[in-house]
PDB file of N, CA and C in Angstrom:
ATOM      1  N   UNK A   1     122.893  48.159  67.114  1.00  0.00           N
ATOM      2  CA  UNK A   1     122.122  49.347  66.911  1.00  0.00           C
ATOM      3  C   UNK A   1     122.843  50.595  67.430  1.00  0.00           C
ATOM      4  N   UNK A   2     123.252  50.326  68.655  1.00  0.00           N
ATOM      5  CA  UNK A   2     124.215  51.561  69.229  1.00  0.00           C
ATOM      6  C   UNK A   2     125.825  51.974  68.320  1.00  0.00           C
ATOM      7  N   UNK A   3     125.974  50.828  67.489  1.00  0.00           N
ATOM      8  CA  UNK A   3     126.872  51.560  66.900  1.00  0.00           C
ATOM      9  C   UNK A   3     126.639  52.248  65.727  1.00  0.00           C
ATOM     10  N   UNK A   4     125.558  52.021  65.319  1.00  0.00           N
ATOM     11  CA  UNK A   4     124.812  52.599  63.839  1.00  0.00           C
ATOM     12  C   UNK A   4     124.947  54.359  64.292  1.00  0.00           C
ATOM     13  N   UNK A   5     123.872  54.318  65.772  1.00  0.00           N
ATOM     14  CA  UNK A   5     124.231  55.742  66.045  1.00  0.00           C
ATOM     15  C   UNK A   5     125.439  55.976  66.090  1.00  0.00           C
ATOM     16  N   UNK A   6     125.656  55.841  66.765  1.00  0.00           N
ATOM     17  CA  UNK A   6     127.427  56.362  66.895  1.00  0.00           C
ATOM     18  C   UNK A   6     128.204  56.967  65.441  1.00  0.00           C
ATOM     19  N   UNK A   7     128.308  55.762  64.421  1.00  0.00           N
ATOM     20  CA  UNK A   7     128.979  56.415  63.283  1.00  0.00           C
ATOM     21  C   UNK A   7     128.113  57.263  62.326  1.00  0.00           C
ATOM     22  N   UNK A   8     126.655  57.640  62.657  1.00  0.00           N
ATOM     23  CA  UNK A   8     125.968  58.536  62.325  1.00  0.00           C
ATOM     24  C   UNK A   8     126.071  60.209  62.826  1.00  0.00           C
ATOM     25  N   UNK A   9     126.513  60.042  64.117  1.00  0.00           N
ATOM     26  CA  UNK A   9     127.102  61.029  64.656  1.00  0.00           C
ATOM     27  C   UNK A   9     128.022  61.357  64.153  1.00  0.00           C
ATOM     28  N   UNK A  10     129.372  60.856  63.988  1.00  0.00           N
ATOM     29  CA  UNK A  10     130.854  60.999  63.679  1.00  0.00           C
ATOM     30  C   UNK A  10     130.796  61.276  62.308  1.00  0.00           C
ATOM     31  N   UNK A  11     129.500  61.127  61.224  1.00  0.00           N
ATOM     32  CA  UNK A  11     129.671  61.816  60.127  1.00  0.00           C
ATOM     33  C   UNK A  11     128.476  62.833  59.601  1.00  0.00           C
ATOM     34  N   UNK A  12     127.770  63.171  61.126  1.00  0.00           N
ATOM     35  CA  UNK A  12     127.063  64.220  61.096  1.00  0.00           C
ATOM     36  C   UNK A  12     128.342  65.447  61.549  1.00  0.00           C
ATOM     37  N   UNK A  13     128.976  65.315  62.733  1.00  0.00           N
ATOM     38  CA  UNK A  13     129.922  66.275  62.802  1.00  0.00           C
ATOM     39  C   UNK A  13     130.778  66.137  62.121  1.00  0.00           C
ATOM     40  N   UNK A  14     131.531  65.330  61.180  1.00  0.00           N
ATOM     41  CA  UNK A  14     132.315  65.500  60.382  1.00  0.00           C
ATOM     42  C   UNK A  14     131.761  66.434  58.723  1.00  0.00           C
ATOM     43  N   UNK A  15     130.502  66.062  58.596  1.00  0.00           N
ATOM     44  CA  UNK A  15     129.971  67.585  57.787  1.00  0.00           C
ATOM     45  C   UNK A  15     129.677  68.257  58.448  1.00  0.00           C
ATOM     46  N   UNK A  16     129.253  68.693  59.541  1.00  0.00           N
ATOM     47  CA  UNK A  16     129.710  70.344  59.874  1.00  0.00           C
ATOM     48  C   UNK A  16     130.450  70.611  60.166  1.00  0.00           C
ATOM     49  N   UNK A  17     131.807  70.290  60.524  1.00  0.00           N
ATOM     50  CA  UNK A  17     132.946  70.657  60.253  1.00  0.00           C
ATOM     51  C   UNK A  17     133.464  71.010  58.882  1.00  0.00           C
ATOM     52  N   UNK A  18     133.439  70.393  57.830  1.00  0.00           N
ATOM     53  CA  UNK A  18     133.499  70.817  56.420  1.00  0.00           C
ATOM     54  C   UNK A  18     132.796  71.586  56.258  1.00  0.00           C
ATOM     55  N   UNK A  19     131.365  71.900  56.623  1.00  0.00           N
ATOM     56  CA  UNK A  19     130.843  72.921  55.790  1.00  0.00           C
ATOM     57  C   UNK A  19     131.297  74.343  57.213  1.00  0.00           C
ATOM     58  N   UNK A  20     131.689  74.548  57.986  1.00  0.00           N
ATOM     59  CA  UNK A  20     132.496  75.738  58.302  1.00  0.00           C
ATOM     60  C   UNK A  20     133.475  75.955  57.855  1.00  0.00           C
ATOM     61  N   UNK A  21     134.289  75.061  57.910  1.00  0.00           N
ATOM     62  CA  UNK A  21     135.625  75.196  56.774  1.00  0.00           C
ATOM     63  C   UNK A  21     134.916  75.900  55.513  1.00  0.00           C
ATOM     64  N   UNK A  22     134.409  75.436  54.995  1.00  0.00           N
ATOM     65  CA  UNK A  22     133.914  75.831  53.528  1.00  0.00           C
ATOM     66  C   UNK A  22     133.605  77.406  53.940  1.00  0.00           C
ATOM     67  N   UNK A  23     132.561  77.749  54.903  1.00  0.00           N
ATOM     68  CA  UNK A  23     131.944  79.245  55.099  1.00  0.00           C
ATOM     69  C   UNK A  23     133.184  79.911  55.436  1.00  0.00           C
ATOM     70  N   UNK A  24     134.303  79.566  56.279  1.00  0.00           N
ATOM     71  CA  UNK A  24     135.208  80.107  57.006  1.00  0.00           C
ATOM     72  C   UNK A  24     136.112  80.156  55.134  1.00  0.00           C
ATOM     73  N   UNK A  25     136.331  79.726  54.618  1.00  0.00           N
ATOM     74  CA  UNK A  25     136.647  80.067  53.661  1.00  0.00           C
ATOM     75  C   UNK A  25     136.284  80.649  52.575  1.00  0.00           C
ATOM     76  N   UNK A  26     134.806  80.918  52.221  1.00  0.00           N
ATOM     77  CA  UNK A  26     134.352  81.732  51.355  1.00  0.00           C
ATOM     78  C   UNK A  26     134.210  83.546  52.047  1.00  0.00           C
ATOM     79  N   UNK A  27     134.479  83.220  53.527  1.00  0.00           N
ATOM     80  CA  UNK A  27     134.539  84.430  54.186  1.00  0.00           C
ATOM     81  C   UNK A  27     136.021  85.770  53.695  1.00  0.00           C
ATOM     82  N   UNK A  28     136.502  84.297  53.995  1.00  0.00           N
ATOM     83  CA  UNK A  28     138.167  85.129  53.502  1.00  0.00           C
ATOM     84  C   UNK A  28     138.374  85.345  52.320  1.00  0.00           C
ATOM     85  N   UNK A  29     137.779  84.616  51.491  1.00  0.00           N
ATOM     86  CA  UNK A  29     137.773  84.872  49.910  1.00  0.00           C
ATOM     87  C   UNK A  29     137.065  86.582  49.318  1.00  0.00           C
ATOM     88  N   UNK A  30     135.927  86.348  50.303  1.00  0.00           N
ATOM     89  CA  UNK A  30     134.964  87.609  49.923  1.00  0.00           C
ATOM     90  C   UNK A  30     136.099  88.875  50.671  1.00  0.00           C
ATOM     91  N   UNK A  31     136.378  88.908  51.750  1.00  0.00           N
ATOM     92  CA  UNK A  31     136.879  89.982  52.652  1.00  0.00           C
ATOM     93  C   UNK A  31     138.407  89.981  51.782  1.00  0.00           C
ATOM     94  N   UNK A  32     139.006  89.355  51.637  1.00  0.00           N
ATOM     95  CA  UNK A  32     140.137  89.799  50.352  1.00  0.00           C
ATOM     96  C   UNK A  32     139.759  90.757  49.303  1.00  0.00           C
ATOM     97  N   UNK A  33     139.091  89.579  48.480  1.00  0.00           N
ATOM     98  CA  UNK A  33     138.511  90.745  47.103  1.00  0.00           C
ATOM     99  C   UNK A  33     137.217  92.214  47.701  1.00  0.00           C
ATOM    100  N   UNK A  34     137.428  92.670  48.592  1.00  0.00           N
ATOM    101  CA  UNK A  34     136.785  93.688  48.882  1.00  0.00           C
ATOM    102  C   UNK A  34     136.600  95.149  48.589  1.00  0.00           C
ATOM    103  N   UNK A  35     135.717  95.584  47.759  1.00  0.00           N
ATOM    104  CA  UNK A  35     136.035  96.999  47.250  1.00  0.00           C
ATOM    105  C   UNK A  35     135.244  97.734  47.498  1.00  0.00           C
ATOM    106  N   UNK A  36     134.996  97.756  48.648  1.00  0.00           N
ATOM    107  CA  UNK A  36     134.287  98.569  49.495  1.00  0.00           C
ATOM    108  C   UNK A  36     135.092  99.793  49.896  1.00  0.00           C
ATOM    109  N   UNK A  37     136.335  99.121  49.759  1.00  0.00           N
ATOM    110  CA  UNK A  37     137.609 100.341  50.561  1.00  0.00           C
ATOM    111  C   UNK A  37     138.372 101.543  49.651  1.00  0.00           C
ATOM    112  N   UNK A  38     137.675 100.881  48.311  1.00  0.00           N
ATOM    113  CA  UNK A  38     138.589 102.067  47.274  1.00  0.00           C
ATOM    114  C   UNK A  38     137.703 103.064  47.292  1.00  0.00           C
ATOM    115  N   UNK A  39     139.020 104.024  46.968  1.00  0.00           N
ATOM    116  CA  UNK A  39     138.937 105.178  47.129  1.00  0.00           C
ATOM    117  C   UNK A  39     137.994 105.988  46.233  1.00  0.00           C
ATOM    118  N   UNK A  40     136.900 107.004  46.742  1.00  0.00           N
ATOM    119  CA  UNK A  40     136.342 107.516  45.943  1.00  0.00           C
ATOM    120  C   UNK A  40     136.922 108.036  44.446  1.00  0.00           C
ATOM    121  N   UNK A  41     138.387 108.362  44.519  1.00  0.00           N
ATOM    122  CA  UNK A  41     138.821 108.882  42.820  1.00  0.00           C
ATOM    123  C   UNK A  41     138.728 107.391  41.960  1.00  0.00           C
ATOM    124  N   UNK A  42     139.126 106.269  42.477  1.00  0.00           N
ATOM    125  CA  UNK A  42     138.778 105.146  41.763  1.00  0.00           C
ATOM    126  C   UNK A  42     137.437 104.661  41.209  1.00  0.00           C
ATOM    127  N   UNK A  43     136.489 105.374  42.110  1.00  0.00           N
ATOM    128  CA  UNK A  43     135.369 104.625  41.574  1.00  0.00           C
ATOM    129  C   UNK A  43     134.326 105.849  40.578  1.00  0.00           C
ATOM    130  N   UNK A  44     135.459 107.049  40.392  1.00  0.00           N
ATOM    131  CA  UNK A  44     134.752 108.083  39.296  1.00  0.00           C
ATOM    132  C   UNK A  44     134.886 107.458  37.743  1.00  0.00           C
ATOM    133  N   UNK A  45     133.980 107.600  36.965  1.00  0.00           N
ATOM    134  CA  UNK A  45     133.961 107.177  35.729  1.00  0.00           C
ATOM    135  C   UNK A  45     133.771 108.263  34.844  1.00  0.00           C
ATOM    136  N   UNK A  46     134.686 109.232  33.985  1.00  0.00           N
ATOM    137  CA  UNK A  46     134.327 110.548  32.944  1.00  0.00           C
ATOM    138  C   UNK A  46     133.626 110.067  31.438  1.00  0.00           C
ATOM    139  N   UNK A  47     133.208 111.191  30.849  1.00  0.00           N
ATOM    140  CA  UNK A  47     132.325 110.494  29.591  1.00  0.00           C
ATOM    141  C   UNK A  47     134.057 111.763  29.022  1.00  0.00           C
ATOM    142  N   UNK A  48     134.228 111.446  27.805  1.00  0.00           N
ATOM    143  CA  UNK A  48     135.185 112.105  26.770  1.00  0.00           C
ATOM    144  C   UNK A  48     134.627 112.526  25.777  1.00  0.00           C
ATOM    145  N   UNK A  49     135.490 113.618  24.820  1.00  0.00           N
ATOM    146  CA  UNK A  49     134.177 114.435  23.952  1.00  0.00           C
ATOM    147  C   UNK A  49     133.882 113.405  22.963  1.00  0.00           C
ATOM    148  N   UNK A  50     134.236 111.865  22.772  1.00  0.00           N
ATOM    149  CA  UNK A  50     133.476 110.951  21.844  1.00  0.00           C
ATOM    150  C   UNK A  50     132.139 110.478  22.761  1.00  0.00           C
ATOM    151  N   UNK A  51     132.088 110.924  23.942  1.00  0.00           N
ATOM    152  CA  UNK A  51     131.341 109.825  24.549  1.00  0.00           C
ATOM    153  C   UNK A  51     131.099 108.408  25.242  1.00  0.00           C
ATOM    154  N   UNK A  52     132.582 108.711  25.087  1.00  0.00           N
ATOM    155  CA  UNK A  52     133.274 106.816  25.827  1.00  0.00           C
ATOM    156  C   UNK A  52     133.781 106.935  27.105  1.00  0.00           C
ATOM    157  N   UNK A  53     133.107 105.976  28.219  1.00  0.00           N
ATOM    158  CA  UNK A  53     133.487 106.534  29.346  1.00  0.00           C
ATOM    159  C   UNK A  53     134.983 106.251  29.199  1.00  0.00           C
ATOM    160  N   UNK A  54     135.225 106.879  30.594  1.00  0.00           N
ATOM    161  CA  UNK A  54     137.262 106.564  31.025  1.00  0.00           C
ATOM    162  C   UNK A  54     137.313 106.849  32.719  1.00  0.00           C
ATOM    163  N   UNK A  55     138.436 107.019  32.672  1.00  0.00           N
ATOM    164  CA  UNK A  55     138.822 107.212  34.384  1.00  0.00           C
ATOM    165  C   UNK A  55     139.561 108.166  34.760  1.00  0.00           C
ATOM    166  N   UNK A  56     139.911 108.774  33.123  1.00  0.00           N
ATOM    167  CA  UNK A  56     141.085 109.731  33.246  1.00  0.00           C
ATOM    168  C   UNK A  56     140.279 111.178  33.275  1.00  0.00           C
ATOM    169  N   UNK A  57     140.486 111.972  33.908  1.00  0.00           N
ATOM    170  CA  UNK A  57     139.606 113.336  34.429  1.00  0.00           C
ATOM    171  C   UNK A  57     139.722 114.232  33.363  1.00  0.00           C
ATOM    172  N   UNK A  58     139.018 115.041  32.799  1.00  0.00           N
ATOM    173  CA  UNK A  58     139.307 115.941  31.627  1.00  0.00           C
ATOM    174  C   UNK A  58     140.690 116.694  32.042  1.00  0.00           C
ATOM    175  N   UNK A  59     140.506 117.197  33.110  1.00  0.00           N
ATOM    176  CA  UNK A  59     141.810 117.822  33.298  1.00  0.00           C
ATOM    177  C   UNK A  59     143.164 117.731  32.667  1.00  0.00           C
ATOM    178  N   UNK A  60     143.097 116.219  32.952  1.00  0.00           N
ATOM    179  CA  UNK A  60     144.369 115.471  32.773  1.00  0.00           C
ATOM    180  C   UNK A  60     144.538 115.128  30.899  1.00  0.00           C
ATOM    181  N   UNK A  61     143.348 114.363  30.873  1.00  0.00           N
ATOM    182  CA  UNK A  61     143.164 114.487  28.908  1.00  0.00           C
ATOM    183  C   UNK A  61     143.808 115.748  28.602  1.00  0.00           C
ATOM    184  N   UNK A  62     143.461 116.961  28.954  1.00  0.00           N
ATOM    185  CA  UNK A  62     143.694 118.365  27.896  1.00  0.00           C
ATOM    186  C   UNK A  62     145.302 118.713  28.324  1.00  0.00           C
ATOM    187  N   UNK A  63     145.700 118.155  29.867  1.00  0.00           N
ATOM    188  CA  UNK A  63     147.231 118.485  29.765  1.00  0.00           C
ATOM    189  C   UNK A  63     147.827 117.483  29.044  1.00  0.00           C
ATOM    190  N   UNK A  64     147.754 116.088  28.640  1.00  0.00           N
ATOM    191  CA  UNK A  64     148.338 115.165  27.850  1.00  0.00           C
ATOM    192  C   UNK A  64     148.084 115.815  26.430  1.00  0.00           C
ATOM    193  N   UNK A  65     147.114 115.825  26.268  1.00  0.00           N
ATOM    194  CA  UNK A  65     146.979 116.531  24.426  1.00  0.00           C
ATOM    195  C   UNK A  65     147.640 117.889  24.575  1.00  0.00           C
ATOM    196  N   UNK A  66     147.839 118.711  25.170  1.00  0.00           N
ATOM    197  CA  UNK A  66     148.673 119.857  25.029  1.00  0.00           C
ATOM    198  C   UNK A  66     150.134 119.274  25.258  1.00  0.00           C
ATOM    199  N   UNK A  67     150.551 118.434  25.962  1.00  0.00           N
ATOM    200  CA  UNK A  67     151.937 117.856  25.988  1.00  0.00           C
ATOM    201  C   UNK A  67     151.936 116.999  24.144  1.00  0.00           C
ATOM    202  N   UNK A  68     151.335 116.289  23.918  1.00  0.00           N
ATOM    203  CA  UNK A  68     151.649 115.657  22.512  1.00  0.00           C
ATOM    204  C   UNK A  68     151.231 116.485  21.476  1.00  0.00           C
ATOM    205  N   UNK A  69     151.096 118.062  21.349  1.00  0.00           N
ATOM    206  CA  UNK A  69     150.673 118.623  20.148  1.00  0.00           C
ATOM    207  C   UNK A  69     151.901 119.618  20.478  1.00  0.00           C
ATOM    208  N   UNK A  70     152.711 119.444  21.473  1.00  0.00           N
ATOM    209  CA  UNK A  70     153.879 120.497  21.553  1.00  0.00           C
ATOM    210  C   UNK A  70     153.508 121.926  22.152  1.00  0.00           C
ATOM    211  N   UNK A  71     152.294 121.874  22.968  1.00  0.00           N
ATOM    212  CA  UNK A  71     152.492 123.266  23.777  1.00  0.00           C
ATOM    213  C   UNK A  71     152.489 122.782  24.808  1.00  0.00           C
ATOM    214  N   UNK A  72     152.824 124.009  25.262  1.00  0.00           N
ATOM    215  CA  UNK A  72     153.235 124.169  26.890  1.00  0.00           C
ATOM    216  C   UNK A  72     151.978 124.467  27.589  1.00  0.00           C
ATOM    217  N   UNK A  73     151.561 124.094  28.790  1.00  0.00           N
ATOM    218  CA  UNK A  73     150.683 124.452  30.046  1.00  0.00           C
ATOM    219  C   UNK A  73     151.157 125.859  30.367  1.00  0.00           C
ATOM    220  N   UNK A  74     150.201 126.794  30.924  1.00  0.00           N
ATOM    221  CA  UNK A  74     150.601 128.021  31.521  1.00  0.00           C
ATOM    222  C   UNK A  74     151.975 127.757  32.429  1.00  0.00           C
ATOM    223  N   UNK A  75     151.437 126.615  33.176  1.00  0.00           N
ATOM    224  CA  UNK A  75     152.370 126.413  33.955  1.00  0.00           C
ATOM    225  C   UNK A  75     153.848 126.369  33.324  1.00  0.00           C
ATOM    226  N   UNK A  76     154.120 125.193  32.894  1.00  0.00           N
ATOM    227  CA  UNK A  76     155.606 125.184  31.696  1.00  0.00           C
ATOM    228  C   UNK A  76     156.245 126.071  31.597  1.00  0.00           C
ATOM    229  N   UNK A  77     155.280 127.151  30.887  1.00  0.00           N
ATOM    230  CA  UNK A  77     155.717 128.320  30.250  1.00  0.00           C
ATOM    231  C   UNK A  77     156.439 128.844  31.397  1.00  0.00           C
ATOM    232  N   UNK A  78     155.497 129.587  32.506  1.00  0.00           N
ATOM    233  CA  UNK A  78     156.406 130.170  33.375  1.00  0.00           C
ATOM    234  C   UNK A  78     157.328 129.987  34.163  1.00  0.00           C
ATOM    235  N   UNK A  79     157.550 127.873  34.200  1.00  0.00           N
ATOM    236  CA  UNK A  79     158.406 128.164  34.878  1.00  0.00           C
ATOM    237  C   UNK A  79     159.979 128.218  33.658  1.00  0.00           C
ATOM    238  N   UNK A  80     159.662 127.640  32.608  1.00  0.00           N
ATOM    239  CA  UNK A  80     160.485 128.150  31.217  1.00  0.00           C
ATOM    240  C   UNK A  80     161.122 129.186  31.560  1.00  0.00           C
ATOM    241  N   UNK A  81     160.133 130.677  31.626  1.00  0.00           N
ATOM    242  CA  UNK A  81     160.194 132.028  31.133  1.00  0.00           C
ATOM    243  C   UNK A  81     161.169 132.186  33.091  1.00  0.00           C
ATOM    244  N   UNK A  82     161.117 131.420  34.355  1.00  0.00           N
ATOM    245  CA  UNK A  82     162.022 131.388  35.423  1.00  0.00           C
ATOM    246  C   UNK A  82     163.484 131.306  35.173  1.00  0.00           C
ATOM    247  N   UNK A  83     163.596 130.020  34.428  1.00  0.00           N
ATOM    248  CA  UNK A  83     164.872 129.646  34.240  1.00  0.00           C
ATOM    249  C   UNK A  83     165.810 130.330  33.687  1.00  0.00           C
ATOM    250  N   UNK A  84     165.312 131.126  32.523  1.00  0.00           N
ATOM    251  CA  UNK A  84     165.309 131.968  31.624  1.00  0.00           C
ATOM    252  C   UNK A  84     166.164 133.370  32.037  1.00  0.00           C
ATOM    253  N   UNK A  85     165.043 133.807  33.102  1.00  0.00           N
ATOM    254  CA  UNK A  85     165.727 135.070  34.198  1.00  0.00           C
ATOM    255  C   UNK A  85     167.033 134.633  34.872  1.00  0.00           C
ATOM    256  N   UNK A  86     166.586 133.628  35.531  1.00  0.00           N
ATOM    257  CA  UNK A  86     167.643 133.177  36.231  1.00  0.00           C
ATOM    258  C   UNK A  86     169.219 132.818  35.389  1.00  0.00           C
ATOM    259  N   UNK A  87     169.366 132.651  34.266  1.00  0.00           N
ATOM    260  CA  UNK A  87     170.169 131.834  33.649  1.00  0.00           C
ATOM    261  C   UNK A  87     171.185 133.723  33.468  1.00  0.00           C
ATOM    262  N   UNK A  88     170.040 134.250  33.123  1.00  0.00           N
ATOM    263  CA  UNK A  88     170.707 135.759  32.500  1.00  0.00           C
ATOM    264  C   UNK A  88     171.093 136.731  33.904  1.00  0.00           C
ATOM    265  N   UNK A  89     170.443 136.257  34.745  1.00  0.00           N
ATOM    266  CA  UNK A  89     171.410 137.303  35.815  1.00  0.00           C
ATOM    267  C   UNK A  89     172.434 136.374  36.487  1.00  0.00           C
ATOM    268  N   UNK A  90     172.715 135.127  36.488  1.00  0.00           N
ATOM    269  CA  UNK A  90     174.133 134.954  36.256  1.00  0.00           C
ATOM    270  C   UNK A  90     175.033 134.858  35.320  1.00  0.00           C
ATOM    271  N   UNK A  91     174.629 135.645  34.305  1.00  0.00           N
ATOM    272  CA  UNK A  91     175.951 135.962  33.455  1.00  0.00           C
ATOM    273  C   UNK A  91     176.243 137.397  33.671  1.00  0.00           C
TER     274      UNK A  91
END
């Protein structure tokens, strides 16, 4: 009879040992994949003039479509219209 207990014990603590292993491992699983930590610009979502969200900020849409329709940003331009000066007062 005393040994009945006995190996009732030895595989009562041998499942709770597995099942901490198990928690101790779904712990690290969760605290890995954690996205609690990203950064507020990651977790902005924009609507576009179809109405489909994106991630990309209007800002950025209207300088890409002004780069692929061949104009220049204010910016561009002036620093263009820099180089420009510069190129002619060293000659």
């Amino acid at each position: 009879m005393t040994k009945n207990i006995s190996t009732n014990k030895r595989n009562k603590e041998k499942k709770k040992r597995f099942k901490r292993l198990e928690k101790q491992k779904r712990k690290e699983f969760r605290k890995e994949n954690n996205s609690k930590g990203a950064s507020l610009e990651d977790m902005f979502a924009y609507v576009d003039e179809n109405g489909q969200l994106t991630s990309v900020p209007p800002e950025l849409r209207e300088k890409a479509a002004d780069e692929e329709n061949g104009e220049e940003s204010e910016d561009a331009a002036f620093e263009n219209e820099k180089k420009e000066e510069e190129e002619t007062e060293k000659q």
